[in-house]
Protein backbone atom coordinates (compact mmCIF):
# COMPACT_ATOMS: atom_id res chain seq x y z
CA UNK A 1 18.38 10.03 1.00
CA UNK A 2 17.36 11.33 -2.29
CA UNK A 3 20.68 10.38 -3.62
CA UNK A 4 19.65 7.13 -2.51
CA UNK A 5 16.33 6.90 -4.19
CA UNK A 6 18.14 7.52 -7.42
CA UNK A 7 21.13 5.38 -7.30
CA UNK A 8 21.51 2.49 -9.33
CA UNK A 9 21.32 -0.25 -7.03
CA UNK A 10 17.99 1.15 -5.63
CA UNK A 11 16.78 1.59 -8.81
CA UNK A 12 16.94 -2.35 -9.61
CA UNK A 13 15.41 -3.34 -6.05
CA UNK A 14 12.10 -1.26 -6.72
CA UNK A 15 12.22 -3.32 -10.81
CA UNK A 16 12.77 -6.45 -8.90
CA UNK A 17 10.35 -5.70 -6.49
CA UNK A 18 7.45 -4.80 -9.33
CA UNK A 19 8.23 -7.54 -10.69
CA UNK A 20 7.96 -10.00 -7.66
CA UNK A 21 4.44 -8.08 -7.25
CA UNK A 22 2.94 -8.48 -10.12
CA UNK A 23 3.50 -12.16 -9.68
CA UNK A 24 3.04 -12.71 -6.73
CA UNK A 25 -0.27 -9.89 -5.56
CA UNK A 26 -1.72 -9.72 -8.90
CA UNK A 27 -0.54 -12.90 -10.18
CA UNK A 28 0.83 -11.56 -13.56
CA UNK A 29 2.94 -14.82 -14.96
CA UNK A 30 3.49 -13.46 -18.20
CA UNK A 31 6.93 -12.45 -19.00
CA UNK A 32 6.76 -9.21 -20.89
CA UNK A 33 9.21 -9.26 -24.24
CA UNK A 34 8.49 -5.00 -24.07
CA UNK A 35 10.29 -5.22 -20.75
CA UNK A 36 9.60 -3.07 -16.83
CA UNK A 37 9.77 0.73 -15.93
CA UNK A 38 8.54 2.55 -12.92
CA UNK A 39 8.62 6.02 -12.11
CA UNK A 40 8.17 6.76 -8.44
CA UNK A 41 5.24 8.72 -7.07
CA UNK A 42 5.80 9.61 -3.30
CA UNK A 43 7.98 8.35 -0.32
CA UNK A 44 7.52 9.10 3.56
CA UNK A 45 10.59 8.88 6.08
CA UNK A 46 9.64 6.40 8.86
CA UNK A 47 13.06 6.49 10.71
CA UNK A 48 16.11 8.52 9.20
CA UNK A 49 18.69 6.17 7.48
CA UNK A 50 22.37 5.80 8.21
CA UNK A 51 25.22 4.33 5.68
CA UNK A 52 28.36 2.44 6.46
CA UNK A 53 30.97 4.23 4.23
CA UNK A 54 31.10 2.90 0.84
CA UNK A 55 27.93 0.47 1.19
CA UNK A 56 25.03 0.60 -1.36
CA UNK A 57 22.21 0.45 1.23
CA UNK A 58 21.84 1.91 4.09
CA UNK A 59 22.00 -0.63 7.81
CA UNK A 60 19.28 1.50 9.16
CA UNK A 61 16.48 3.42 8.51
CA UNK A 62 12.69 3.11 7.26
CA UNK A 63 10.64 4.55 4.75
CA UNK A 64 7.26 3.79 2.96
CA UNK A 65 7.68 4.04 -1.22
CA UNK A 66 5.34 4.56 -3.58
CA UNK A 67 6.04 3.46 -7.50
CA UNK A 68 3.53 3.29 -10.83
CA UNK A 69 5.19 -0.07 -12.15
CA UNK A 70 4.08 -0.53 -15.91
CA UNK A 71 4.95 -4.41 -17.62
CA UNK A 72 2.86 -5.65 -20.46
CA UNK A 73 0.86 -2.13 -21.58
CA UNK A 74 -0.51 -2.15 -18.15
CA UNK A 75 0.64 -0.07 -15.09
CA UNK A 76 -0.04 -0.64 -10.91
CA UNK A 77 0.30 1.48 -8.48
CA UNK A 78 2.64 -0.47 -5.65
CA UNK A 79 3.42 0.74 -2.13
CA UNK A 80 6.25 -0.66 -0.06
CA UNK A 81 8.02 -0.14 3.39
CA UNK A 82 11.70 -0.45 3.48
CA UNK A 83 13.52 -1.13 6.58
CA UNK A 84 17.45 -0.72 6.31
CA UNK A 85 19.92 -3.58 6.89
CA UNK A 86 23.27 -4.18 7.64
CA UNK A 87 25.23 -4.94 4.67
CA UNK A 88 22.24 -5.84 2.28
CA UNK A 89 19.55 -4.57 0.45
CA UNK A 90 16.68 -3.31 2.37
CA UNK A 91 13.87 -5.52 3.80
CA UNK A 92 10.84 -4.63 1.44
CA UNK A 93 7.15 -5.51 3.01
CA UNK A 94 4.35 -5.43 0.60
CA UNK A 95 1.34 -2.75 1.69
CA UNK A 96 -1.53 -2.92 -0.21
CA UNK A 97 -1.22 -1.55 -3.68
CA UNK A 98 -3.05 1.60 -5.11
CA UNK A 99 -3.33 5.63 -3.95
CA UNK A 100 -5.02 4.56 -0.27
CA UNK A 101 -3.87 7.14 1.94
CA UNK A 102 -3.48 4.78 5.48
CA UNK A 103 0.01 4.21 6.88
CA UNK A 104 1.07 0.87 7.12
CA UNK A 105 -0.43 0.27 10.75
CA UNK A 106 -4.20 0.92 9.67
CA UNK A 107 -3.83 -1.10 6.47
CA UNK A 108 -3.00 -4.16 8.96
CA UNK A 109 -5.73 -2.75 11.26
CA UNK A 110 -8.68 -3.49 8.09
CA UNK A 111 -7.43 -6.45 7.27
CA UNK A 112 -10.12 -8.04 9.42
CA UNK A 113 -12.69 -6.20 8.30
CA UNK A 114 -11.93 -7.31 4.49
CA UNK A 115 -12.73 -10.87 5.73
CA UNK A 116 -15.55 -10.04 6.81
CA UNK A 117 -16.59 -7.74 3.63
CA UNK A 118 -15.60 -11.04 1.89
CA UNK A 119 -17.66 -13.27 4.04
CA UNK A 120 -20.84 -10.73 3.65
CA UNK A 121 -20.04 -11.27 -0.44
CA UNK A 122 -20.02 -14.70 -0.35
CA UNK A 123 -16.48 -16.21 0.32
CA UNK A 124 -16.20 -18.54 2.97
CA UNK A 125 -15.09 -17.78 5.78
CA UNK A 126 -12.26 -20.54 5.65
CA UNK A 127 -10.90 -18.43 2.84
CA UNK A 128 -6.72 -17.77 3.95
CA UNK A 129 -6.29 -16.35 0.58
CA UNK A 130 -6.72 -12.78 0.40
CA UNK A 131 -5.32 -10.24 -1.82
CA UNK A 132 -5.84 -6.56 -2.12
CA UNK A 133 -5.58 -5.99 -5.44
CA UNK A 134 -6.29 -1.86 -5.87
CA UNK A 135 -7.19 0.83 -3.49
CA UNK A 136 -8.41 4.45 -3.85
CA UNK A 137 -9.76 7.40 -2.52
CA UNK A 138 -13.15 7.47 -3.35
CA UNK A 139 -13.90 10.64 -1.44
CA UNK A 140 -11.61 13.46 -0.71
CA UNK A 141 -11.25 14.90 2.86
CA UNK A 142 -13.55 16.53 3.71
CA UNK A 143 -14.73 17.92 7.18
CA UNK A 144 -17.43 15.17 8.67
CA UNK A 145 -20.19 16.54 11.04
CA UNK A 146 -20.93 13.80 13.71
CA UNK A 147 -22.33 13.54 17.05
CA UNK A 148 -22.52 17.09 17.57
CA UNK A 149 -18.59 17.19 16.40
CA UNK A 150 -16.40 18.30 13.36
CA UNK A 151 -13.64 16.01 12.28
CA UNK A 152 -11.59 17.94 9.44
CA UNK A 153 -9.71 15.41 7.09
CA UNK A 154 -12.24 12.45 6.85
CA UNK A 155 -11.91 10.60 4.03
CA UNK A 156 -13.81 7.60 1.92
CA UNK A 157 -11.75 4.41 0.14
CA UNK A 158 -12.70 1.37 -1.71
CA UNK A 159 -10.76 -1.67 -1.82
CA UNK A 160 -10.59 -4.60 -4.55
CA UNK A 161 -9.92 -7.53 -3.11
CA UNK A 162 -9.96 -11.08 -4.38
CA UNK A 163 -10.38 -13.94 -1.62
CA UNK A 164 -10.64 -17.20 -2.88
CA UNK A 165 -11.30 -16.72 -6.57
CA UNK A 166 -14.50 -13.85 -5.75
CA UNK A 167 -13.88 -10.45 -6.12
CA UNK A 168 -14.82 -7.92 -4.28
CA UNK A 169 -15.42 -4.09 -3.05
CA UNK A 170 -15.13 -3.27 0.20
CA UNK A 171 -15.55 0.85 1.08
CA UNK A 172 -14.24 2.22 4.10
CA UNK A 173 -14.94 6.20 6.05
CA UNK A 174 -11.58 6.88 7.84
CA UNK A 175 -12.00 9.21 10.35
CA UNK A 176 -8.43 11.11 11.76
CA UNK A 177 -9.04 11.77 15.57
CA UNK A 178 -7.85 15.25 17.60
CA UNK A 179 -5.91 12.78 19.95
CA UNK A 180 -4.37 10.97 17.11
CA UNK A 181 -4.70 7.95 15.13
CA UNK A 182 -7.40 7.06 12.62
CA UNK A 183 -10.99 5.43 12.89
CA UNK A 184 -12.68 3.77 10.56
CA UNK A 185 -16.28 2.16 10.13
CA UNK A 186 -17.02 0.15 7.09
CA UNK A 187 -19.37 1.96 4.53
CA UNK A 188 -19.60 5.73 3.23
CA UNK A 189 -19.19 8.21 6.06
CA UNK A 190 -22.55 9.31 6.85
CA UNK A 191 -22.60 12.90 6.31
């Protein structure tokens, strides 16, 4: 996989695909004459790839990839999830950009709660256009004392989003549970 993650080919996906971002999530039009570079930051294996002999991609396989894309003296922070297909390049889908630390399910799961942050700041709540624009950690883990219980690994995030033309923050406590999974309330944590 690493192999992979350096070759050529991948290496012009993940410039194609910061590039396609940046117009598309951040809505960066401006063609930079300095030109695009992106180092990668972190990736996490989803489901182990497999390669057809001699093909550039692999036809399975899923993984989420982090990248710091920099165009135009400016650099994001991108996060995409890869699914493997036969005899192309991979199918990329967009997660929200920045250092958030939720997987791909909970980032789907908060969506709805965004509306409503955006709703509570004043965007109405026709608004279809939503954009995350940056996420990060605004609160290490930490262990969180509640109800009598500790829950090592709870952790705090804010979210810039832009619905409609408004901006806005919206903060979220994630909260991993001893069964599994991750809950979330919108707000600090209370400590």
């Amino acid at each position: 996989m690493i192999a992979y993650l350096n070759s050529e080919p991948y290496r012009q996906m993940i410039t194609m695909l910061g590039i396609i971002y940046d117009e598309h999530i951040l809505e960066r039009k401006q063609i930079c004459q300095s030109g695009y570079k992106w180092e990668p930051i972190s990736f996490a294996l989803h489901q182990a790839p497999t390669f057809t002999e001699g093909a550039e991609h692999p036809r399975t396989g899923a993984w989420t990839y982090r990248f710091k894309f920099e165009r135009c003296g400016e650099s994001t922070v991108y996060n995409v999830l890869l699914q493997g297909q036969a005899n192309k390049q991979p199918r990329p889908i967009p997660l929200v950009p920045g250092l958030t630390r939720v997987n791909p399910q909970l980032m789907s799961d908060l969506m709805m709660p965004l509306l409503l942050s955006g709703v509570a700041s004043g965007v109405s709540s026709d608004c279809k256009n939503i954009k995350v624009l940056d996420t990060e950690v605004s609160a290490e883990p930490f262990p969180l004392h509640m109800n009598g219980q500790v829950f090592p690994g709870a952790w705090q995030e804010l979210w810039k989003v832009r619905a409609c033309g408004k901006e806005f923050i919206a903060e979220f406590c994630l909260v991993p549970q001893p069964q599994g999974g991750t809950n979330w309330s919108k707000g600090q944590c209370r400590k």
